[in-house]
Protein backbone atom coordinates (compact mmCIF):
# COMPACT_ATOMS: atom_id res chain seq x y z
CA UNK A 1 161.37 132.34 -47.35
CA UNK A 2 164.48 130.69 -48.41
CA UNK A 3 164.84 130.64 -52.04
CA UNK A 4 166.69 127.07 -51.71
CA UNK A 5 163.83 124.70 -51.48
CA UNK A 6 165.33 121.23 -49.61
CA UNK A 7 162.83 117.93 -49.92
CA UNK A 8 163.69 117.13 -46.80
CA UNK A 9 162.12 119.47 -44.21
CA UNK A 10 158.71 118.84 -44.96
CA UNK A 11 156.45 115.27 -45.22
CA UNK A 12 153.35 117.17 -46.28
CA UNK A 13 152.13 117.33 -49.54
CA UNK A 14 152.64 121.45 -49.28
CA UNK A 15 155.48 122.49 -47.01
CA UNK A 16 154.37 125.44 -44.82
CA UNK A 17 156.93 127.78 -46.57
CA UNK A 18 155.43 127.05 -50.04
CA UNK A 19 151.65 127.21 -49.71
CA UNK A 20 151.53 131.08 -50.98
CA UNK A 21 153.80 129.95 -53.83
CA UNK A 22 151.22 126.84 -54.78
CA UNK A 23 148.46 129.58 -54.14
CA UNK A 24 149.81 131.57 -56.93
CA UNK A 25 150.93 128.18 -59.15
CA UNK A 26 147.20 126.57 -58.47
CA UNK A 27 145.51 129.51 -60.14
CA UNK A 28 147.42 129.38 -63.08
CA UNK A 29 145.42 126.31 -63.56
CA UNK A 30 142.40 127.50 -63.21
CA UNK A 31 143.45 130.19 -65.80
CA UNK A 32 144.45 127.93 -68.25
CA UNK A 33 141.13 125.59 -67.84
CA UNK A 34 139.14 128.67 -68.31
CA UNK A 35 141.27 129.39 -72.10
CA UNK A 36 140.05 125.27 -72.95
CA UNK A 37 136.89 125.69 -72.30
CA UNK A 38 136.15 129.27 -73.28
CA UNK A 39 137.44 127.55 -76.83
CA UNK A 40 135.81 123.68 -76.75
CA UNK A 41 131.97 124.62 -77.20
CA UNK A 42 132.69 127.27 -79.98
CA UNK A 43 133.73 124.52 -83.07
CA UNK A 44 130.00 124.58 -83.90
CA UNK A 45 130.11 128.57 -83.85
CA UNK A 46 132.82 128.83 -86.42
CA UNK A 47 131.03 125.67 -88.40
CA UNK A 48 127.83 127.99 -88.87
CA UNK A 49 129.74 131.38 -88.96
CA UNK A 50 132.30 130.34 -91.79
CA UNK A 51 129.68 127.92 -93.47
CA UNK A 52 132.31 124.74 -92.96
CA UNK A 53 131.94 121.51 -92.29
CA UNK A 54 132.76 120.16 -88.79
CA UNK A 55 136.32 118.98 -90.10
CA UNK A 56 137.26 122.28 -91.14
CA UNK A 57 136.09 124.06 -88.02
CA UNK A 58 137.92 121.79 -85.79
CA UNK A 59 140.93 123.77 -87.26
CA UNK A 60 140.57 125.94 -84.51
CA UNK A 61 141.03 123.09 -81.99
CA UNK A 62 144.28 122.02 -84.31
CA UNK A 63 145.71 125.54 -84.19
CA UNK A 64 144.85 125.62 -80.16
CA UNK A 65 146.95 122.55 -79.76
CA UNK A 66 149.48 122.62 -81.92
CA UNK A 67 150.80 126.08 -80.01
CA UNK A 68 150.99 124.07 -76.73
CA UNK A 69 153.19 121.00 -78.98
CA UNK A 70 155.17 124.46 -80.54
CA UNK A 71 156.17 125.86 -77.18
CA UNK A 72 156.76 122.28 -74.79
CA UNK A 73 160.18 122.64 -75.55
CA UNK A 74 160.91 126.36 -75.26
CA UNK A 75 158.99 126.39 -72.47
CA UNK A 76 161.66 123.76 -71.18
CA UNK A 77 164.92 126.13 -72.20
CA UNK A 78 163.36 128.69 -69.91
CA UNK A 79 163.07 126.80 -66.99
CA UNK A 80 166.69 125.29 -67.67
CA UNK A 81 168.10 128.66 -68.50
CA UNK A 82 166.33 130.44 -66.16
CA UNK A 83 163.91 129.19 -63.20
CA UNK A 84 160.47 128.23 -63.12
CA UNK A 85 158.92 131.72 -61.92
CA UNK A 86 160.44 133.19 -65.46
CA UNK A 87 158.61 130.24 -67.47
CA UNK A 88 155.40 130.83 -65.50
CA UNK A 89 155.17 134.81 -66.48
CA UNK A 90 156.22 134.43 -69.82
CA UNK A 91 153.35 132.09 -70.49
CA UNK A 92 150.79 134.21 -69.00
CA UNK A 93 152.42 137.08 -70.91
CA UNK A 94 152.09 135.60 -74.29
CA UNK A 95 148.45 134.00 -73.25
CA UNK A 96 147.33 137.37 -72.39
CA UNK A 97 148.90 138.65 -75.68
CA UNK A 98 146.55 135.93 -77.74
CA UNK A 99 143.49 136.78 -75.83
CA UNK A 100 144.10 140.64 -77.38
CA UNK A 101 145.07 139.27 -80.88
CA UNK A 102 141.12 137.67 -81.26
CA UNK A 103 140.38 141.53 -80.98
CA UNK A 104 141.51 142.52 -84.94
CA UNK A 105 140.71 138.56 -85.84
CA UNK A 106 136.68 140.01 -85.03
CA UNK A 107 137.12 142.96 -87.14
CA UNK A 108 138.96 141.39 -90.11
CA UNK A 109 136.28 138.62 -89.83
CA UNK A 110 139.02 136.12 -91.05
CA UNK A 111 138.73 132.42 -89.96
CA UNK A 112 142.70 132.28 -90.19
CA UNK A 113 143.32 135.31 -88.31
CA UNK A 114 141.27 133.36 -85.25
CA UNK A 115 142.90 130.62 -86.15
CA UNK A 116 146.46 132.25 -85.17
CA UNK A 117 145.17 134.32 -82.32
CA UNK A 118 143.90 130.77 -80.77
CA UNK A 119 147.78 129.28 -81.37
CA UNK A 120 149.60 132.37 -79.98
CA UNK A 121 146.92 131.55 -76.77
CA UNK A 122 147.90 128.42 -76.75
CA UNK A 123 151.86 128.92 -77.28
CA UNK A 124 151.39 130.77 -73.76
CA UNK A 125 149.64 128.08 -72.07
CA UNK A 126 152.29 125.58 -73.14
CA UNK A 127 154.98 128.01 -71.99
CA UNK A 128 152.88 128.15 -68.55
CA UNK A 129 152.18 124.47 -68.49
CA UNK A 130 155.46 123.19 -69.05
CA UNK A 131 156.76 125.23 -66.14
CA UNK A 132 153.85 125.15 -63.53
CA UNK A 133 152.80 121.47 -63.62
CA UNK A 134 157.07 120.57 -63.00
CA UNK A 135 157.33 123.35 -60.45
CA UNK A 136 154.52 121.99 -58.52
CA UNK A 137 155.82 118.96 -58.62
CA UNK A 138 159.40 119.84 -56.83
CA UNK A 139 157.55 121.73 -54.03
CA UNK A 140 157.62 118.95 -51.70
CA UNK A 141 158.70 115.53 -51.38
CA UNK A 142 158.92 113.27 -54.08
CA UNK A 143 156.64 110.91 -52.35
CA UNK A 144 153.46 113.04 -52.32
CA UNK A 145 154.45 114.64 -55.97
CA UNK A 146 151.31 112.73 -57.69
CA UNK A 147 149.43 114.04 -55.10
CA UNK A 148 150.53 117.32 -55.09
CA UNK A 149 149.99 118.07 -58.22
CA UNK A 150 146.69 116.37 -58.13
CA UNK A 151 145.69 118.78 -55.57
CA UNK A 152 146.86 121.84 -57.76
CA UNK A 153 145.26 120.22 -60.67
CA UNK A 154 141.64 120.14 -58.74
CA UNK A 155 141.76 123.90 -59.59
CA UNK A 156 141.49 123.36 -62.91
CA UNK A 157 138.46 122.28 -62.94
CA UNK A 158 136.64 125.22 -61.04
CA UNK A 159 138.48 127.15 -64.35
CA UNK A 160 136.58 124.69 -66.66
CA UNK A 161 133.41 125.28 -64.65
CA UNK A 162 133.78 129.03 -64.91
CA UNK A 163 135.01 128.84 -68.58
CA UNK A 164 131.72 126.98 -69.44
CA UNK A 165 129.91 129.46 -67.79
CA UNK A 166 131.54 132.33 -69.49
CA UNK A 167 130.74 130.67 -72.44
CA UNK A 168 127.35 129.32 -72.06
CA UNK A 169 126.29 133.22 -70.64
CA UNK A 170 128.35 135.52 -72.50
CA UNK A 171 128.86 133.85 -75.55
CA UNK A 172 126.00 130.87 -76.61
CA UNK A 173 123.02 132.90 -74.88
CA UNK A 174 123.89 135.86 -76.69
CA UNK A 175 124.16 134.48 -80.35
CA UNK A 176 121.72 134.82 -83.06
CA UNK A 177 118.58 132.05 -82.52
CA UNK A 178 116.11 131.01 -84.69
CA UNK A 179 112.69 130.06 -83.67
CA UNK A 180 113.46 126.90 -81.98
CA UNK A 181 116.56 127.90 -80.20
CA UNK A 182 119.04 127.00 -82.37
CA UNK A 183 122.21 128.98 -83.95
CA UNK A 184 121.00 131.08 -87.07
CA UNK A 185 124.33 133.10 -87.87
CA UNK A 186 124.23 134.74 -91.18
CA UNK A 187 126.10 137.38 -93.30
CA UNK A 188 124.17 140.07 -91.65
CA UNK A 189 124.67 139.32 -88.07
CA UNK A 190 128.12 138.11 -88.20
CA UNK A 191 130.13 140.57 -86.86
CA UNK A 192 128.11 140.78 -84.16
CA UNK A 193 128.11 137.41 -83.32
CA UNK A 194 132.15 137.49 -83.56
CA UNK A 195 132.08 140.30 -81.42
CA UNK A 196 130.10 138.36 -78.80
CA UNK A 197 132.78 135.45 -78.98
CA UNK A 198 135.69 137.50 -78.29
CA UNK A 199 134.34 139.47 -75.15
CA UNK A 200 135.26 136.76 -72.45
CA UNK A 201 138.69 137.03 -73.38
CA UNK A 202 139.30 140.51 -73.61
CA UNK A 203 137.88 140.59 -69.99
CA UNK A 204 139.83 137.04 -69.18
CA UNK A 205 143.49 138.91 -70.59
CA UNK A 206 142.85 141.88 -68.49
CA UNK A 207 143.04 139.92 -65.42
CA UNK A 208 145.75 137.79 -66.35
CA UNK A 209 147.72 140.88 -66.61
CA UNK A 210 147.08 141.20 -63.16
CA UNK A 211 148.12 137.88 -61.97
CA UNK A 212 151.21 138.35 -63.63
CA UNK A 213 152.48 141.21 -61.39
CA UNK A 214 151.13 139.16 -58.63
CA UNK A 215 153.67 136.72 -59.74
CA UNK A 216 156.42 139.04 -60.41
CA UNK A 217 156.35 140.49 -56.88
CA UNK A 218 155.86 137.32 -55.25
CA UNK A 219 159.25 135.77 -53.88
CA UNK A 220 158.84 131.85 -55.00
CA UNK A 221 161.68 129.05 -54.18
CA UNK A 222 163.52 127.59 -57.03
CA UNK A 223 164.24 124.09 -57.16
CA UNK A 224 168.12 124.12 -58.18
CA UNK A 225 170.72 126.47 -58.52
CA UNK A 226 172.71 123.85 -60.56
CA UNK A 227 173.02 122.96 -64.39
CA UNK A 228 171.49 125.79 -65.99
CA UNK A 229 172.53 124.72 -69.08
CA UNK A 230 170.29 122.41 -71.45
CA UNK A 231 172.46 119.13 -72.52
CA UNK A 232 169.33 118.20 -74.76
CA UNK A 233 170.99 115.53 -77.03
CA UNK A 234 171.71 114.10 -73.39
CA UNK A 235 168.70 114.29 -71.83
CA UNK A 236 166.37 113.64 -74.75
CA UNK A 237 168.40 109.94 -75.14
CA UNK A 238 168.09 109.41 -71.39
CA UNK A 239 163.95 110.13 -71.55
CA UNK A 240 163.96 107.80 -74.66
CA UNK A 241 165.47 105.17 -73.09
CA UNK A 242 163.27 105.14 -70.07
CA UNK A 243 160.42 102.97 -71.56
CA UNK A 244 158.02 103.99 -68.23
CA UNK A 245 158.64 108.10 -69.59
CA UNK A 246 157.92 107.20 -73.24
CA UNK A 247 154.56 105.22 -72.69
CA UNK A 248 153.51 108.17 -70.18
CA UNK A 249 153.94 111.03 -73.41
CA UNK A 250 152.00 108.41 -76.12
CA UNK A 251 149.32 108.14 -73.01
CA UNK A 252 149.19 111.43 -72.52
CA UNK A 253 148.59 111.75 -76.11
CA UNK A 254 145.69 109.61 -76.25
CA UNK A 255 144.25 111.46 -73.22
CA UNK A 256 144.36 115.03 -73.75
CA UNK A 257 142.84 114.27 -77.41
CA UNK A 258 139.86 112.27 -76.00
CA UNK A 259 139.44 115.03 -73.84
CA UNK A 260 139.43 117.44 -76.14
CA UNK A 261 136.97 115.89 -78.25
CA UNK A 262 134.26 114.64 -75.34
CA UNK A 263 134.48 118.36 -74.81
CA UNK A 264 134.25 119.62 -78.30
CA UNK A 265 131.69 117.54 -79.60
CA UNK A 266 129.47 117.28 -76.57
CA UNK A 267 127.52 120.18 -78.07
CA UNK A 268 126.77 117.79 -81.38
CA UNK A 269 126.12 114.62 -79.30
CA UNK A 270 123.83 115.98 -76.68
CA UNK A 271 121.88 117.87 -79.18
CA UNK A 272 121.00 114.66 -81.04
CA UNK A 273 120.52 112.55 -78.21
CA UNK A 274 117.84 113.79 -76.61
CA UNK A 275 116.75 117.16 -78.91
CA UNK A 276 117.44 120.06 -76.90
CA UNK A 277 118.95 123.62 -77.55
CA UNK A 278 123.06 124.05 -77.84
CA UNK A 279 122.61 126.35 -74.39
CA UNK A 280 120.80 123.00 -72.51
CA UNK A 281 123.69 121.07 -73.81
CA UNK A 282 126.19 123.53 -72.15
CA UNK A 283 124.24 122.82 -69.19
CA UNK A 284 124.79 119.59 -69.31
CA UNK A 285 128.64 120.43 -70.28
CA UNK A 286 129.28 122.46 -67.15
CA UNK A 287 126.93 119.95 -64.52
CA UNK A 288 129.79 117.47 -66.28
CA UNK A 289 132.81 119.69 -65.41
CA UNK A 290 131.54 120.03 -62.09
CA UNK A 291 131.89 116.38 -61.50
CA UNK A 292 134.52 116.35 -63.30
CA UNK A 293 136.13 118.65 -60.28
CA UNK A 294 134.37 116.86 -58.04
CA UNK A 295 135.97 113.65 -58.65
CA UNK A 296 139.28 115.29 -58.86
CA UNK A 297 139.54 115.72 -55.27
CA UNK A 298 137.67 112.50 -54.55
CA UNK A 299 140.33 110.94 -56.10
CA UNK A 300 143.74 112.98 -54.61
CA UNK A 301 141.67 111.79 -51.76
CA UNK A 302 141.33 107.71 -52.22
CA UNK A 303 145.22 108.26 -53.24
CA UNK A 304 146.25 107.46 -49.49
CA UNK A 305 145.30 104.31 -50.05
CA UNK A 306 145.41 103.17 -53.11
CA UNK A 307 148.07 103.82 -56.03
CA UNK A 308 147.24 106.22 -58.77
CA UNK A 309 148.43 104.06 -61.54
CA UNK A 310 145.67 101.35 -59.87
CA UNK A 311 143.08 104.30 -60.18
CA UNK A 312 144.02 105.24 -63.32
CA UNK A 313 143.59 101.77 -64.70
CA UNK A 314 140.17 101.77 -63.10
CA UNK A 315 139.05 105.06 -64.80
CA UNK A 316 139.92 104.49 -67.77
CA UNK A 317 137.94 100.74 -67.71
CA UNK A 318 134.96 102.60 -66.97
CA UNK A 319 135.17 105.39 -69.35
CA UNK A 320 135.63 102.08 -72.24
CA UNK A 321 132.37 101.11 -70.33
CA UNK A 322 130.93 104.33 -70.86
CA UNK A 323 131.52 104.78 -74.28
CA UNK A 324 130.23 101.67 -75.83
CA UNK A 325 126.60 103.49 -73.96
CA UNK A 326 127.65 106.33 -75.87
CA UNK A 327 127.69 104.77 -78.92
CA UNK A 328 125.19 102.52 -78.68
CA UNK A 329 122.51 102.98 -76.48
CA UNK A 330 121.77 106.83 -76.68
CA UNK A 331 119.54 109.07 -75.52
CA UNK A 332 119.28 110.09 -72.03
CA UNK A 333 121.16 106.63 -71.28
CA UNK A 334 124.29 108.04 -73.85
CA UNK A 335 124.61 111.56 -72.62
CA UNK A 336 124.61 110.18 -68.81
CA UNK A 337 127.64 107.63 -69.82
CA UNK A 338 128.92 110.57 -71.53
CA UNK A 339 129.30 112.71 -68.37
CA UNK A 340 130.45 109.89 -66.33
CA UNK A 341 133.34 110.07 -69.02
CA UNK A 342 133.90 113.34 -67.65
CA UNK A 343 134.08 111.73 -64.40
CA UNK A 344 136.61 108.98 -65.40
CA UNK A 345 138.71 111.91 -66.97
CA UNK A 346 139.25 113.50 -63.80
CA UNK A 347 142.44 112.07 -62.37
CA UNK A 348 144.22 111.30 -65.83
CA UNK A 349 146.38 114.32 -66.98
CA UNK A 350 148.13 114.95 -63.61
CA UNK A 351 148.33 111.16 -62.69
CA UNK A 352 150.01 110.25 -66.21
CA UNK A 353 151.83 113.28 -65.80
CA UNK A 354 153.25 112.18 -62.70
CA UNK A 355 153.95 108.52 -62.99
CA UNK A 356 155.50 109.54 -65.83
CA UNK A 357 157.86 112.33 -63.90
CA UNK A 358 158.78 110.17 -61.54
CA UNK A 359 162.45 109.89 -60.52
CA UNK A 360 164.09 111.76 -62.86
CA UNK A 361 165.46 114.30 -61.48
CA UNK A 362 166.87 117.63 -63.31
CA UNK A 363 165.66 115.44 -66.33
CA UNK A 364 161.89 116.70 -64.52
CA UNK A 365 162.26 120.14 -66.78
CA UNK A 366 162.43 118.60 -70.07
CA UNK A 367 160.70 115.66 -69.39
CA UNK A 368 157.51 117.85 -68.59
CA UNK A 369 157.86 119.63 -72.33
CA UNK A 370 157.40 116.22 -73.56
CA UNK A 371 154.21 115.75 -71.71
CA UNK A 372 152.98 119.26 -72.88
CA UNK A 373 153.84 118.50 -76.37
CA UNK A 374 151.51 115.58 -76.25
CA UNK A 375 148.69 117.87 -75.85
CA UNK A 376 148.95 118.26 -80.07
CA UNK A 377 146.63 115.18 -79.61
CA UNK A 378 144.01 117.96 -78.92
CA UNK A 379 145.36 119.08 -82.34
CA UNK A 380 145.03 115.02 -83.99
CA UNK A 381 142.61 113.63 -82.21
CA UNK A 382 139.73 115.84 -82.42
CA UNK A 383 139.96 116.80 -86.57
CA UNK A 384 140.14 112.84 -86.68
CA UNK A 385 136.59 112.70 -84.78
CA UNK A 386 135.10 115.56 -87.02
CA UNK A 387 135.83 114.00 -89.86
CA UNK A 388 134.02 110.64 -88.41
CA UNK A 389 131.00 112.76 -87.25
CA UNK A 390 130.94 114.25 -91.00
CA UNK A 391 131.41 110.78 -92.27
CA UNK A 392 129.45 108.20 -90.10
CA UNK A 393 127.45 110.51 -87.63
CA UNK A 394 128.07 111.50 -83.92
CA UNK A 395 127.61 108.31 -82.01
CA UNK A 396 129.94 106.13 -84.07
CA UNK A 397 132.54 109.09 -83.70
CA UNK A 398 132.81 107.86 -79.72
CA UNK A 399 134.96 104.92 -81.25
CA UNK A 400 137.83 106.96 -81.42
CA UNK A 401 137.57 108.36 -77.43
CA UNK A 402 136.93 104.76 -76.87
CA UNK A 403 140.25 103.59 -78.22
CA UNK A 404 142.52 106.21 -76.91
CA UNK A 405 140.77 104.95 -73.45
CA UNK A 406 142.36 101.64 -74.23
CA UNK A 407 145.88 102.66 -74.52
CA UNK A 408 145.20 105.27 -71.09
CA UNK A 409 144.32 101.74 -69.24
CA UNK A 410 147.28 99.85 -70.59
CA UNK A 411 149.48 102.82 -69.24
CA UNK A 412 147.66 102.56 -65.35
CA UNK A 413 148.38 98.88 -65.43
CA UNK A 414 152.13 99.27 -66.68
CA UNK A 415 152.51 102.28 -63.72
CA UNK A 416 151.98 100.14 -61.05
CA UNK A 417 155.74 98.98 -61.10
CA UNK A 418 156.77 102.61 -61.43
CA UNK A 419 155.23 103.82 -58.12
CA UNK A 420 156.99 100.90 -55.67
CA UNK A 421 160.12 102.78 -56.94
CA UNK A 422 159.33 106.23 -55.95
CA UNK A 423 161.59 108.18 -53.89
CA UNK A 424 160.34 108.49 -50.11
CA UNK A 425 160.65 111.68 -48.51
């Protein structure tokens, strides 16, 4: 395989001479989906384990998040200074190194220990995501670049699935219960329940550590041989400038925190809504990340004919829709709008990710840290929504989902103008 990849030899979405490559990128998705969602049920864990309120457990989403926002731009040197492949094993290196570090956080029983094994996680998935979700994107054509990474990002998803899975089995089913099914962690079972928490990713890091050599040994194309060297001042003031690039990062913002927090505080809203065990509402967590995949591909699908910024616009109207059910009709009603959220959420990361991309050339490398350091809105948002659920209760927490949903539509309707610019292939 030529290790000069040219645009032009190939309409597809994945050239012929690429797929193994995108084989190898697409599963880094699914690794990193299994990391969020290994990590979104477990705020009410810590809550109970640490005897906090939901506020101060959320600190382990903030620490999660803020590693991706510390690593965006690193992540974006590497794949300047180096190529793409480099970025990509250095994240899983130092993702597989966090996974290891929850190891002495369990024995030291020390919330802040977890705390820093969950950013030095997450400072390898930003590394990783700021170099795959690019890298995918300069496989093929420009053309078919929302698509194509659309189509990798549908394998995130089946890592959500299995993350919930992991979690719900290895980790929920397996904690202390009192007589009606709910947590019951005290001082004398704690380390044991700790010890149950950290299990799926001791077993998760020892398979990342193969992937990695999978990688290494793997010949993959590179997208440029030219300007290895970062003119940041330069490219941060042409990415300012470009108002569609800008509104993509604060959208991106607004959606990875509202996803963040569906996820996180699904296993307080379900609970309450219709009064079953935190292991049912997993259930109902993972049937929602199976649509949630589901509708991934549906939509890389209806993306031959029609525009992703017009489907993005539509999503996020229904997910507004959604919410107000959430928040105030309830019950079974509530948690069904609440997975149809999940639904709605499907298509948002890669398409705002995309439109936002578009046409920028070499700018692409750092323009994708920017989009990576938006994730800190898992970091903002979700603390934010704690402290409503301490304040005003669960339901009138979905205000702040409901908002960011807002500003995710406004985005999808200002897109439209971006995509009749697009490069054909």
């Amino acid at each position: 395989m030529s290790e000069e990849h040219d645009h032009s030899k190939s309409h597809s979405v994945i050239p012929p001479g690429a797929i193994l490559p995108f084989i190898l990128l697409a599963s880094c998705f699914m690794w990193w989906a299994i990391a969020n969602n290994l990590t979104d049920p477990l705020v009410k864990v810590f809550k109970q384990t640490f005897e906090m309120s939901t506020f101060q457990a959320s600190a382990i989403q903030s620490a999660f998040y803020f590693g991706y926002f510390c690593m965006a731009l690193p992540g974006a040197m590497i794949a300047r200074r180096f190529t793409y492949k480099t970025g990509v094993l250095v994240g899983l290196g130092v993702y597989a190194v966090g996974c290891f570090l929850l190891y002495p956080a369990m024995l030291l029983e020390q919330f802040a220990f977890f705390c820093f094994a969950y950013y030095v996680l997450a400072c390898g998935l930003g590394i990783l995501e700021t170099n795959a979700n690019p890298y995918v994107l300069v496989l093929g054509s420009e053309e078919s670049a929302t698509r194509r990474l659309n189509f990798a990002q549908a394998f995130n998803p089946i890592g959500a699935v299995v993350g919930g899975l992991l979690c719900r089995n290895l980790i929920m089913a397996r904690l202390p219960k009192d007589g009606d099914g709910q947590l019951c962690i005290t001082p004398e079972n704690t380390s044991d329940a700790l010890n149950t928490v950290i299990f799926p990713y001791l077993a998760v890091a020892s398979i990342l550590v193969i992937v990695w050599i999978l990688i290494l040994k793997t010949k993959m194309p590179k997208a440029s041989e030219h300007d290895k060297h970062l003119h940041l001042k330069e490219t941060v003031g042409r990415l300012l400038k470009n108002k569609n690039y800008s509104f993509s990062v604060v959208a991106q913002f607004a959606y990875v925190g509202t996803q963040i927090s569906v996820w996180t505080y699904m296993n307080f809203y379900i609970p309450e809504a219709i009064g079953v065990t935190p292991e049912v509402a997993l259930t109902w967590h993972i049937w929602g990340l199976v649509l949630f995949g589901s509708m991934r591909w549906v939509f890389t699908g209806l993306m031959r004919f029609f525009k992703a910024s017009t489907l993005l616009l539509v999503a996020a109207l229904v997910a507004v829709a959604s919410a107000f059910c959430v928040i105030y009709v309830g019950g079974l009603i509530g948690v069904i709008a609440l997975i149809c959220i999940y639904a709605c959420m499907s298509l948002m990361f890669p398409t705002i990710f995309g439109l936002g991309c578009a046409n920028l050339g070499e700018d692409t490398k750092l323009a994708s840290s920017g989009h990576i350091m938006a994730i800190v809105g898992g970091a903002v948002i979700t603390p934010m929504q704690g402290a409503m659920v301490d304040k005003w209760g669960i339901n009138t927490s979905y205000w702040l989902p409901l908002l960011c949903f807002v500003v995710i539509g406004l985005y999808g309707f200002a897109g439209r103008k971006v995509e009749k610019d697009l490069v054909p292939a």
